[in-house]
PDB file of N, CA and C in Angstrom:
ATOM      1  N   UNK A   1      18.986 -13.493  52.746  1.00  0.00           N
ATOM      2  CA  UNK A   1      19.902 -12.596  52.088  1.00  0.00           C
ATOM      3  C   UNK A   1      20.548 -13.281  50.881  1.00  0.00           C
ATOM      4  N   UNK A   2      20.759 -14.435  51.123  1.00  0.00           N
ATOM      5  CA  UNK A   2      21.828 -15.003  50.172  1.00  0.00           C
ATOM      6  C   UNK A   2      20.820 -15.605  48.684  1.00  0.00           C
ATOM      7  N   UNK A   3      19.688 -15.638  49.036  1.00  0.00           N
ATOM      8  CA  UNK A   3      18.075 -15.872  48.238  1.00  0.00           C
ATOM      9  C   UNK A   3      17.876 -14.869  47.497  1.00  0.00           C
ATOM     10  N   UNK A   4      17.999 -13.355  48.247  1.00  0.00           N
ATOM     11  CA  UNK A   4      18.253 -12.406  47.568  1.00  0.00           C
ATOM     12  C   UNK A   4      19.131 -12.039  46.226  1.00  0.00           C
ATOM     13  N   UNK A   5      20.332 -12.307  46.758  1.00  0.00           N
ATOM     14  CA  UNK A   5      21.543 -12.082  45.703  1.00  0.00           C
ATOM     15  C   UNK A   5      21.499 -13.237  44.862  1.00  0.00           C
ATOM     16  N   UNK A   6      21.052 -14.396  44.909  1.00  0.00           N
ATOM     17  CA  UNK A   6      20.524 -15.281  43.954  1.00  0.00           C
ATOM     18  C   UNK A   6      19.413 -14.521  42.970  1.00  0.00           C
ATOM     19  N   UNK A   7      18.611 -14.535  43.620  1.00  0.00           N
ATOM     20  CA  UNK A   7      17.509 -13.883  42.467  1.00  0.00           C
ATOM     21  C   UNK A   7      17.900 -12.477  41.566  1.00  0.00           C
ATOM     22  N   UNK A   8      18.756 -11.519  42.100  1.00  0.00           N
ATOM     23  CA  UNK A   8      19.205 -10.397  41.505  1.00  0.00           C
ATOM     24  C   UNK A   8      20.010 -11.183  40.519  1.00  0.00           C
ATOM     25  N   UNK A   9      21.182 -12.148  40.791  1.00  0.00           N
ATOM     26  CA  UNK A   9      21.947 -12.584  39.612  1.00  0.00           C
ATOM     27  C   UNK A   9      21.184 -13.217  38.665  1.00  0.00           C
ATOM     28  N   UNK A  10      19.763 -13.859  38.891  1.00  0.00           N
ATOM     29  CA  UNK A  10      19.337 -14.299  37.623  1.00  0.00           C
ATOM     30  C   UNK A  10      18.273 -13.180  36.968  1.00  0.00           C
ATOM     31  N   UNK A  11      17.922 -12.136  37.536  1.00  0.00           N
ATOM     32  CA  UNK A  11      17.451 -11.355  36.738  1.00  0.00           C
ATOM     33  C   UNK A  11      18.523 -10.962  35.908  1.00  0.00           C
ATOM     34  N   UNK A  12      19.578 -10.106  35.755  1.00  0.00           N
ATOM     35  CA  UNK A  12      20.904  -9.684  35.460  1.00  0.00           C
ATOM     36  C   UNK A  12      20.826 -10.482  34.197  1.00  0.00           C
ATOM     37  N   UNK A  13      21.530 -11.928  34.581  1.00  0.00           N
ATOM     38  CA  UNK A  13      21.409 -12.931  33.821  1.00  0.00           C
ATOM     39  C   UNK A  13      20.222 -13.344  32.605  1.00  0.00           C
ATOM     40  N   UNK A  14      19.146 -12.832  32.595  1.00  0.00           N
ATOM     41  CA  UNK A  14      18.153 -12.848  31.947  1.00  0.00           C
ATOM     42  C   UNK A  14      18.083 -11.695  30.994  1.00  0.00           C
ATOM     43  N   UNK A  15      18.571 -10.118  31.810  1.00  0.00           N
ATOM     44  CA  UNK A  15      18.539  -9.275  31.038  1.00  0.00           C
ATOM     45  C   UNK A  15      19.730  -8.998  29.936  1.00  0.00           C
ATOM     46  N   UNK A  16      20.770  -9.364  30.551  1.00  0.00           N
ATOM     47  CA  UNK A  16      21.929  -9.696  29.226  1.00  0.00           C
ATOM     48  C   UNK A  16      21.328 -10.509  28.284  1.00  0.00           C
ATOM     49  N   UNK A  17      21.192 -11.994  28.583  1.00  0.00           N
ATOM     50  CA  UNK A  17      20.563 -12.748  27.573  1.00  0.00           C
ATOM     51  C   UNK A  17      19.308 -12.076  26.664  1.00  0.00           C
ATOM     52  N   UNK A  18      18.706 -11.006  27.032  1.00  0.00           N
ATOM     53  CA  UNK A  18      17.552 -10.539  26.215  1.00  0.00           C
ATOM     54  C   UNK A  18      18.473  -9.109  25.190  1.00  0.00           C
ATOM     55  N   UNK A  19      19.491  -9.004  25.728  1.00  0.00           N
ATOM     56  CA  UNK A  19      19.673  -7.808  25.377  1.00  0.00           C
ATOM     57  C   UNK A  19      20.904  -8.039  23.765  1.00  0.00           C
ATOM     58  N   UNK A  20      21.636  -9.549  24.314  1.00  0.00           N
ATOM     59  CA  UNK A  20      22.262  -9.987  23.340  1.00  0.00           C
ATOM     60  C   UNK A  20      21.233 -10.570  22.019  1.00  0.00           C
ATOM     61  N   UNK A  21      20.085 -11.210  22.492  1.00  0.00           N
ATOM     62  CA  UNK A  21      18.978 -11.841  21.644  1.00  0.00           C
ATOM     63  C   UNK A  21      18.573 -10.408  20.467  1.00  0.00           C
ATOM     64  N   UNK A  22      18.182  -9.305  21.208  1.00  0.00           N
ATOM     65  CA  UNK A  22      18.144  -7.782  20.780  1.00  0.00           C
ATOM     66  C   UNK A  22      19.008  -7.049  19.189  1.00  0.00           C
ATOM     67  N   UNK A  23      20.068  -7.566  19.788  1.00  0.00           N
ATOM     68  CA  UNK A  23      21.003  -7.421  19.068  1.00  0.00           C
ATOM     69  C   UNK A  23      20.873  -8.219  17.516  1.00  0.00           C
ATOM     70  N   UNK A  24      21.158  -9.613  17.954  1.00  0.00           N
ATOM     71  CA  UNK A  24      20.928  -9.854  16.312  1.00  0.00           C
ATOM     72  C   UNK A  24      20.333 -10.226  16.081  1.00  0.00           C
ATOM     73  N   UNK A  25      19.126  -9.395  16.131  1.00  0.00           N
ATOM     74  CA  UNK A  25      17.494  -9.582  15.597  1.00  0.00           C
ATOM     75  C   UNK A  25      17.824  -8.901  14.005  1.00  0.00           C
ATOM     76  N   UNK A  26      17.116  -9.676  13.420  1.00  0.00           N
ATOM     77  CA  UNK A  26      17.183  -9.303  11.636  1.00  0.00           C
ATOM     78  C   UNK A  26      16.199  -8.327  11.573  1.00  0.00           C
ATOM     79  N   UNK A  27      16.473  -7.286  11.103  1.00  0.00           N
ATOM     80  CA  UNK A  27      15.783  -6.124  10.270  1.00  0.00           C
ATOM     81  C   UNK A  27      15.636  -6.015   8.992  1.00  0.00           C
ATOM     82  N   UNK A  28      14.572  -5.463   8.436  1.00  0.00           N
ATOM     83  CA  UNK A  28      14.429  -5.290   6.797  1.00  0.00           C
ATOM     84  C   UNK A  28      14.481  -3.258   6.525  1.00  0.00           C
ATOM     85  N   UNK A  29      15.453  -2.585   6.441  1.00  0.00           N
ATOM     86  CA  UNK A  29      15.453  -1.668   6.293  1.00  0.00           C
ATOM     87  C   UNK A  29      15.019  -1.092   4.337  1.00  0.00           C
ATOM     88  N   UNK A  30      14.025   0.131   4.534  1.00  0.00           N
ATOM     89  CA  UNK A  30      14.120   0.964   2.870  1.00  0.00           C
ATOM     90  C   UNK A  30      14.682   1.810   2.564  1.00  0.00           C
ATOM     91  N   UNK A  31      15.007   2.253   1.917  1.00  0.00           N
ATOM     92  CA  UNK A  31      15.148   3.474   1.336  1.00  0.00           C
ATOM     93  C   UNK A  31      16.233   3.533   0.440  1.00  0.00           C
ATOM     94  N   UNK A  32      16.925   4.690   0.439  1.00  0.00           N
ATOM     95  CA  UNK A  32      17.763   4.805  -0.676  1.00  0.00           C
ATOM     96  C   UNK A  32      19.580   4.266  -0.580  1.00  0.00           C
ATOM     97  N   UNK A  33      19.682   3.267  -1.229  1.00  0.00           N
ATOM     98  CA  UNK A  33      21.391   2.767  -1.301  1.00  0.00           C
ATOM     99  C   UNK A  33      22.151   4.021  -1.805  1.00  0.00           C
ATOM    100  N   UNK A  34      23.276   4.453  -1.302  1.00  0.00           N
ATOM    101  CA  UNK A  34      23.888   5.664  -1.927  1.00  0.00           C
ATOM    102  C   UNK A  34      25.380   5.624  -1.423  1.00  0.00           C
ATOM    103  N   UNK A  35      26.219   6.199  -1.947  1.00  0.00           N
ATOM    104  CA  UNK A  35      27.556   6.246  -1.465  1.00  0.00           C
ATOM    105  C   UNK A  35      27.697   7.724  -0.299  1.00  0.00           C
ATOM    106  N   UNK A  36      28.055   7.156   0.881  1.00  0.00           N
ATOM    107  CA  UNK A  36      28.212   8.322   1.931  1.00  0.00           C
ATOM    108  C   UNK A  36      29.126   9.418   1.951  1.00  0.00           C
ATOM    109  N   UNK A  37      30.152   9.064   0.846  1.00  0.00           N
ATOM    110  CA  UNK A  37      30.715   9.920  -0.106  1.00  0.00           C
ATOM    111  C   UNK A  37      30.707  10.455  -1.331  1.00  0.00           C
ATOM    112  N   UNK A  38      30.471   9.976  -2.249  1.00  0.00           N
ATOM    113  CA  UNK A  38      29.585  10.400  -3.667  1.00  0.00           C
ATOM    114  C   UNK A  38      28.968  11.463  -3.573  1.00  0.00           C
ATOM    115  N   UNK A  39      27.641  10.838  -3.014  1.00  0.00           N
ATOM    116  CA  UNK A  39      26.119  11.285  -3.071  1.00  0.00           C
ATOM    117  C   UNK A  39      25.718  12.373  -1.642  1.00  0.00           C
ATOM    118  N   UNK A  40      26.105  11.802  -0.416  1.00  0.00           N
ATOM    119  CA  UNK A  40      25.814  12.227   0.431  1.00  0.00           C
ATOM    120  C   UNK A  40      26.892  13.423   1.395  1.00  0.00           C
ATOM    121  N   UNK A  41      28.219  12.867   0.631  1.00  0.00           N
ATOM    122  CA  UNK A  41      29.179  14.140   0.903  1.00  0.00           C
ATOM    123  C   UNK A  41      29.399  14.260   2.594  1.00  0.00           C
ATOM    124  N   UNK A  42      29.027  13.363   3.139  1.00  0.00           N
ATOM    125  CA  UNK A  42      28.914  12.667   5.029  1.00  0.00           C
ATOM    126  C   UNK A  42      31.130  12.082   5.248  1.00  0.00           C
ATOM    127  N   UNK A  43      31.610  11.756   4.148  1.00  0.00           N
ATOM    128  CA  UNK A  43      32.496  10.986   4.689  1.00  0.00           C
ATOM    129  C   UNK A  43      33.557  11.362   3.585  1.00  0.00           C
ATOM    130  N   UNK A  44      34.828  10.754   3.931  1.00  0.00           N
ATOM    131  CA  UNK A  44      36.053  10.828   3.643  1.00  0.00           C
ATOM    132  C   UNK A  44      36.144   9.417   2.419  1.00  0.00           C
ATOM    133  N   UNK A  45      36.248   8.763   2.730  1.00  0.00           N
ATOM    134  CA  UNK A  45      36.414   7.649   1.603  1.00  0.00           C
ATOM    135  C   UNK A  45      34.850   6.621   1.720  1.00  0.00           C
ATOM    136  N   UNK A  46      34.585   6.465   0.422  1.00  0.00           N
ATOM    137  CA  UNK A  46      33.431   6.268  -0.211  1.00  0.00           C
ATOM    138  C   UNK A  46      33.015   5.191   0.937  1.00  0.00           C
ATOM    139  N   UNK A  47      31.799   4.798   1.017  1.00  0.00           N
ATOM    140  CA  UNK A  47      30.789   3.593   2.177  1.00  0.00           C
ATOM    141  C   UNK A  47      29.878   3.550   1.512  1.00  0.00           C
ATOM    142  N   UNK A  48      29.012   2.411   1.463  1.00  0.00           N
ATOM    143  CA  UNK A  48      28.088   1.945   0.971  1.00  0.00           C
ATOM    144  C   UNK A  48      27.015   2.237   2.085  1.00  0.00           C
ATOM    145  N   UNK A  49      26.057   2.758   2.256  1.00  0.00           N
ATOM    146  CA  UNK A  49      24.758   3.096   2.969  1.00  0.00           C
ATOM    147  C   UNK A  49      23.688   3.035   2.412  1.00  0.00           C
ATOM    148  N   UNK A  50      22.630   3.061   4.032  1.00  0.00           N
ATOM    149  CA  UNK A  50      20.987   3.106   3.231  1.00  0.00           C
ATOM    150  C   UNK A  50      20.553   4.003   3.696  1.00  0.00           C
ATOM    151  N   UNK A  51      19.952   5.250   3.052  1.00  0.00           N
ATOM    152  CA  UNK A  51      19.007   6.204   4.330  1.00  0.00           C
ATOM    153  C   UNK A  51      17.644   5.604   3.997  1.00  0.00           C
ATOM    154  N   UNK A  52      17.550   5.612   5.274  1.00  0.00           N
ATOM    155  CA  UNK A  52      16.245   5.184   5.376  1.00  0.00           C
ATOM    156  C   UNK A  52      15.259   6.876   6.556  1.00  0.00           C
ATOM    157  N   UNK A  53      13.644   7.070   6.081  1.00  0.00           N
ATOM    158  CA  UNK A  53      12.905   7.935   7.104  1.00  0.00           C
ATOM    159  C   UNK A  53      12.741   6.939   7.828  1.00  0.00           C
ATOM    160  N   UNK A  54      12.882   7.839   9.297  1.00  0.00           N
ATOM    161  CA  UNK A  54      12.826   7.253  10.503  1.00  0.00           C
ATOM    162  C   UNK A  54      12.124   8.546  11.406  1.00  0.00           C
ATOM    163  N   UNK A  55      10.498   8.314  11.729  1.00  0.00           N
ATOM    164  CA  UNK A  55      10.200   9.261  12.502  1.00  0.00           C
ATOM    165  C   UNK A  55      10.228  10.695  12.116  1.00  0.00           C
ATOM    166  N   UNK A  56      10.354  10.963  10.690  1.00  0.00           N
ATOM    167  CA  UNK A  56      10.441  11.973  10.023  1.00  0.00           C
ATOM    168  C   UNK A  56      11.377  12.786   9.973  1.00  0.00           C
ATOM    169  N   UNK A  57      12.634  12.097  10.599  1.00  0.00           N
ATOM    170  CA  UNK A  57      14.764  11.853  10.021  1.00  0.00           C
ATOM    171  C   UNK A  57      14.961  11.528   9.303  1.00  0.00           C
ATOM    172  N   UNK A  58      15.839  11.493   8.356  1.00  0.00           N
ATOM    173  CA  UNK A  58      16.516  10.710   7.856  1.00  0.00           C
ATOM    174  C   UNK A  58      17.731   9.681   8.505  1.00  0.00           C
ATOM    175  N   UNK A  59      17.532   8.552   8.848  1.00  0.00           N
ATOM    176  CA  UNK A  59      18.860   8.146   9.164  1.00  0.00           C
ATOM    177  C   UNK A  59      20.012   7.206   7.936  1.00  0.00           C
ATOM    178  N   UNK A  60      20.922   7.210   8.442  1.00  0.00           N
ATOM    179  CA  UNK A  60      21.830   6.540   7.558  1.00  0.00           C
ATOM    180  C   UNK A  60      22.238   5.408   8.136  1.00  0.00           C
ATOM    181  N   UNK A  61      22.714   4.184   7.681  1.00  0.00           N
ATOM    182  CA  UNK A  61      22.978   2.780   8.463  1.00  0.00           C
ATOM    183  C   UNK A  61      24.166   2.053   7.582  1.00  0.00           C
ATOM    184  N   UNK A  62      25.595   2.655   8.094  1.00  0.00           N
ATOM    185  CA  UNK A  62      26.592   2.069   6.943  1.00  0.00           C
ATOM    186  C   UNK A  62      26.610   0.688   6.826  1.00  0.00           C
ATOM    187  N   UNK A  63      26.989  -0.006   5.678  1.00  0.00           N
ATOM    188  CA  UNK A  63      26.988  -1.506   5.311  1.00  0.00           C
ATOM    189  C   UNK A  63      28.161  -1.744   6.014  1.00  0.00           C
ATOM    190  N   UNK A  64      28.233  -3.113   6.397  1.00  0.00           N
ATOM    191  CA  UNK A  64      29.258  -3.392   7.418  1.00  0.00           C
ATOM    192  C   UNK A  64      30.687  -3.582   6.145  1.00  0.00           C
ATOM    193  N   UNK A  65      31.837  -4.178   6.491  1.00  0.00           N
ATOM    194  CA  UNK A  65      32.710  -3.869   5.490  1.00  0.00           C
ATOM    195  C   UNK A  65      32.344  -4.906   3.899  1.00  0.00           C
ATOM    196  N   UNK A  66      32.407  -6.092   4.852  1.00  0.00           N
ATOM    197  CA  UNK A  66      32.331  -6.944   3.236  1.00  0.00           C
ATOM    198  C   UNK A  66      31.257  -6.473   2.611  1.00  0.00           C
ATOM    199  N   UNK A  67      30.268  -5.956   2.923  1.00  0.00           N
ATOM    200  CA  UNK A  67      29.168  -5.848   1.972  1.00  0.00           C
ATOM    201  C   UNK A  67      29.035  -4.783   1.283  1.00  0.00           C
ATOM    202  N   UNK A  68      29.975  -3.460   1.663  1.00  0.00           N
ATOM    203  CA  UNK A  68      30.512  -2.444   1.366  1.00  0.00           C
ATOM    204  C   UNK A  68      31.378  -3.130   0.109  1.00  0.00           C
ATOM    205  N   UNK A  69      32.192  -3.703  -0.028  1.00  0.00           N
ATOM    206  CA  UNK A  69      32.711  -4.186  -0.835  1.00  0.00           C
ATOM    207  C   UNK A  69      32.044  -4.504  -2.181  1.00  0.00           C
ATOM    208  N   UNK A  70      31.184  -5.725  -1.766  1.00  0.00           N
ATOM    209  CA  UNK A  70      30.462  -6.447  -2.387  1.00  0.00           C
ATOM    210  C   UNK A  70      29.205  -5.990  -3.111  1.00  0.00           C
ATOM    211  N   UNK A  71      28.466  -4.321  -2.685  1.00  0.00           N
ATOM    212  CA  UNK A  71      27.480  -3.785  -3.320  1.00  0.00           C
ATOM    213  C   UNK A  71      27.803  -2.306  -3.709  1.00  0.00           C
ATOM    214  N   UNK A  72      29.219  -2.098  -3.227  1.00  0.00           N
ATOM    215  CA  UNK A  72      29.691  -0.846  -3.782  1.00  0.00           C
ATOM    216  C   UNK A  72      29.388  -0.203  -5.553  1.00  0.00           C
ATOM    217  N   UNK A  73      29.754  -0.729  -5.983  1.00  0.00           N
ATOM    218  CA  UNK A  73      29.847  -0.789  -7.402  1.00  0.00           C
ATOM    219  C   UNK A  73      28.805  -0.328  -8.285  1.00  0.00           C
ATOM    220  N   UNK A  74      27.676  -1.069  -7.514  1.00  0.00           N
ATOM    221  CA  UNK A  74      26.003  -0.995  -7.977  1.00  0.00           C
ATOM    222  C   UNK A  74      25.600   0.460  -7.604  1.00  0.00           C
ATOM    223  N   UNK A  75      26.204   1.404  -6.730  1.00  0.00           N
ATOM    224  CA  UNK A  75      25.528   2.450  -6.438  1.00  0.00           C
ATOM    225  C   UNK A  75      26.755   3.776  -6.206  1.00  0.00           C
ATOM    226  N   UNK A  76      27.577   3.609  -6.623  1.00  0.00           N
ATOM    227  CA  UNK A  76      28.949   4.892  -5.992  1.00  0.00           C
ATOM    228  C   UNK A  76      28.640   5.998  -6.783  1.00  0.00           C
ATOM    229  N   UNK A  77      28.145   5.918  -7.909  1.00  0.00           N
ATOM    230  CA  UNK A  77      28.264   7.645  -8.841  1.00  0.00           C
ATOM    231  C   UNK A  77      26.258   7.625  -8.743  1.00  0.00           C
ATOM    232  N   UNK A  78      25.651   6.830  -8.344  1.00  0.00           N
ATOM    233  CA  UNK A  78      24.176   7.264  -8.729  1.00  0.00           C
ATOM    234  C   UNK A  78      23.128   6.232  -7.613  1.00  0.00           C
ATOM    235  N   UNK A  79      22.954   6.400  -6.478  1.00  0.00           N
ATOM    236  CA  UNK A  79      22.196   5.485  -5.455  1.00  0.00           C
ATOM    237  C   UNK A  79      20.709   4.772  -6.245  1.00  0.00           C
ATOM    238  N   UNK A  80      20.354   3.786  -5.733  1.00  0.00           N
ATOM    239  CA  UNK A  80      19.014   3.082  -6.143  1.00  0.00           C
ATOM    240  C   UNK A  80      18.079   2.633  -5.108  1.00  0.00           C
ATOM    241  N   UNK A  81      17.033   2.662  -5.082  1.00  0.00           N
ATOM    242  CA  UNK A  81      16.018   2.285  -4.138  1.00  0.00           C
ATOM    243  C   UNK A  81      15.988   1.030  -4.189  1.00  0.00           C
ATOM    244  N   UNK A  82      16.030   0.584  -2.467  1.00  0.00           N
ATOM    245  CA  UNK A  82      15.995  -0.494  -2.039  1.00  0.00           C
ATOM    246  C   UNK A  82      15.721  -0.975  -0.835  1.00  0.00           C
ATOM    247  N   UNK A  83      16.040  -2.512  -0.601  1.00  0.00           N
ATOM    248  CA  UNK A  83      15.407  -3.070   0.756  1.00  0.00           C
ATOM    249  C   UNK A  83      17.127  -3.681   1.217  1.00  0.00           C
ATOM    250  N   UNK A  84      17.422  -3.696   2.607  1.00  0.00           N
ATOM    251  CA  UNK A  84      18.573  -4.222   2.879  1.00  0.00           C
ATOM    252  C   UNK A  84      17.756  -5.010   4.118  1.00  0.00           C
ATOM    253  N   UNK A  85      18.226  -6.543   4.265  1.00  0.00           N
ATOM    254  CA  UNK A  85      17.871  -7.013   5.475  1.00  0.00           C
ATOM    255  C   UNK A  85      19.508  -6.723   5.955  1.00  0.00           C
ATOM    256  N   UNK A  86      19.281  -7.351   7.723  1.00  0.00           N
ATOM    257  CA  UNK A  86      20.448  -7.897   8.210  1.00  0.00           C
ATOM    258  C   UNK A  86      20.542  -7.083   9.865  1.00  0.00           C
ATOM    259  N   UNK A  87      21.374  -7.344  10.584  1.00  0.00           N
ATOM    260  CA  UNK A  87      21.456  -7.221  11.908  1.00  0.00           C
ATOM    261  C   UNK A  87      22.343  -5.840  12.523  1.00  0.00           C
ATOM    262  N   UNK A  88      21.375  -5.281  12.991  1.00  0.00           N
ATOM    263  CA  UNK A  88      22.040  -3.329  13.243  1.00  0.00           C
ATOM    264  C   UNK A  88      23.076  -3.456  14.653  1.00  0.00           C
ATOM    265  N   UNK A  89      24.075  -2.646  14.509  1.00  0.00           N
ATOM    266  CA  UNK A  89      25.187  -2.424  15.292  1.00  0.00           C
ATOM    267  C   UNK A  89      25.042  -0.808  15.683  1.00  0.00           C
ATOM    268  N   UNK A  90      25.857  -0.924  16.867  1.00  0.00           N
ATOM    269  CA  UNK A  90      26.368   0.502  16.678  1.00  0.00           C
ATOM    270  C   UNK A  90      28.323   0.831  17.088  1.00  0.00           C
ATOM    271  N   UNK A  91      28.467   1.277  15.943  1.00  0.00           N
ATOM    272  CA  UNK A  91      29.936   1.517  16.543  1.00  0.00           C
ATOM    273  C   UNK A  91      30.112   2.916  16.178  1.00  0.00           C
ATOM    274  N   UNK A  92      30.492   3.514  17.340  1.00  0.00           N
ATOM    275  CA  UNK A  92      30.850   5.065  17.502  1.00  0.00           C
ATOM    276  C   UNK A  92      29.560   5.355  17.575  1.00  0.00           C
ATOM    277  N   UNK A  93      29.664   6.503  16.653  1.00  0.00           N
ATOM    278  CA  UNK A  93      28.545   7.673  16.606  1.00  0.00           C
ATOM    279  C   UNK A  93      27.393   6.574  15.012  1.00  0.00           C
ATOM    280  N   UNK A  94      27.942   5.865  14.423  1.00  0.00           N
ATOM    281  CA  UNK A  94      27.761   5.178  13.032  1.00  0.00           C
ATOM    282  C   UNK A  94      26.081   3.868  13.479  1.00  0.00           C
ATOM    283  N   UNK A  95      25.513   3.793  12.705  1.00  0.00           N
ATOM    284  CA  UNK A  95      24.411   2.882  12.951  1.00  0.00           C
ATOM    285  C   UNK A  95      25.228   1.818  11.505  1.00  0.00           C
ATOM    286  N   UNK A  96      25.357   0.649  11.996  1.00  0.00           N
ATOM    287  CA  UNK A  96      26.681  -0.388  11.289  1.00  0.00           C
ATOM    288  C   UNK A  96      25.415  -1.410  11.112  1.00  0.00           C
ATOM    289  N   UNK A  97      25.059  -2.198   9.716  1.00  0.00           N
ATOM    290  CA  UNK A  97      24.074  -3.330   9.473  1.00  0.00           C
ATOM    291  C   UNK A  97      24.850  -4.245   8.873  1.00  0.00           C
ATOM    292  N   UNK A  98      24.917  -4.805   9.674  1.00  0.00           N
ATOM    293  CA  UNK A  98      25.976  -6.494   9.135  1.00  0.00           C
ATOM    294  C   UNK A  98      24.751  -7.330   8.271  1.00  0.00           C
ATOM    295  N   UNK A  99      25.092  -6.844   6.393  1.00  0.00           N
ATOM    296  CA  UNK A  99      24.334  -7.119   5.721  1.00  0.00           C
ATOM    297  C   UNK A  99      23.936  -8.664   4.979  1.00  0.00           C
ATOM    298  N   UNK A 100      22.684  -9.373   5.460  1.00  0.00           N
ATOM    299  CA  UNK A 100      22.303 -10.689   4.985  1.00  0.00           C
ATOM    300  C   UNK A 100      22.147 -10.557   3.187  1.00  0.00           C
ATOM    301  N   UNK A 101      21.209  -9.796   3.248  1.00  0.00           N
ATOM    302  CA  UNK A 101      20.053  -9.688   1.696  1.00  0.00           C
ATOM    303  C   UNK A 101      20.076  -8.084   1.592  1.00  0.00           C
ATOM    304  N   UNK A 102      20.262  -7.651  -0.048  1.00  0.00           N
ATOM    305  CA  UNK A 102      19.653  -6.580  -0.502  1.00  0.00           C
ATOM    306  C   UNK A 102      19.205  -7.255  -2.111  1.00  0.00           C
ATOM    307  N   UNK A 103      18.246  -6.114  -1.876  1.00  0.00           N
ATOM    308  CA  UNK A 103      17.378  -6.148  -3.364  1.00  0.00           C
ATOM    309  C   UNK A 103      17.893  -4.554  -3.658  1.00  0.00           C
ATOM    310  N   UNK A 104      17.454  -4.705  -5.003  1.00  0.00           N
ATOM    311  CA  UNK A 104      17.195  -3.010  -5.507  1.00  0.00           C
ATOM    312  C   UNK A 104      15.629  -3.008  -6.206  1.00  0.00           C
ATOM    313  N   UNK A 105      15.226  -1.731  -6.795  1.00  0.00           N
ATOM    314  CA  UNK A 105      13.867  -1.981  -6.974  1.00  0.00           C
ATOM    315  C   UNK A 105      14.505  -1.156  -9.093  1.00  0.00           C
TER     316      UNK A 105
END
């Protein structure tokens, strides 16, 4: 029995550890940089986003804050095609990419 509840805690233990590893796995997302207010008319005060097709969706993936900051500028009255790397979140209902690298094309 007690062999038992050993082995259940290290599966457990294994599957957190895979699930945190999951998490900040780096992604290279495309599509279009745009303001989620500007352009896309989604929000209340302006965000920096990427929609990217997904499965023949569109999804949207807001820039986390500093990078919102930091690439705002380049795209608020007119979005540009591009590549964003960096590591996907989710908070709330929001798909959140805590941004490494963007290019524009």
């Amino acid at each position: 029995m007690r062999l038992l509840g050993v082995a259940l805690a290290a599966v457990a233990l294994i599957l957190v550890v895979n699930l945190v590893h999951a998490q900040d796995k780096q992604v290279t997302l495309k599509g279009k940089i745009t303001c989620a207010r500007c352009e896309l008319k989604q929000a209340n005060a302006c965000a920096t986003v990427i929609v990217v097709k997904e499965g023949g969706k569109e999804v949207v993936y807001y820039f986390d804050k500093e990078s919102h900051k930091k690439h705002h500028g380049e795209i608020c009255k007119e979005g540009k095609e591009g590549e964003v790397t960096g590591t996907v979140s989710k908070e709330g209902d929001r798909l959140v990419i805590k941004v490494s690298k963007v290019s524009f094309k």
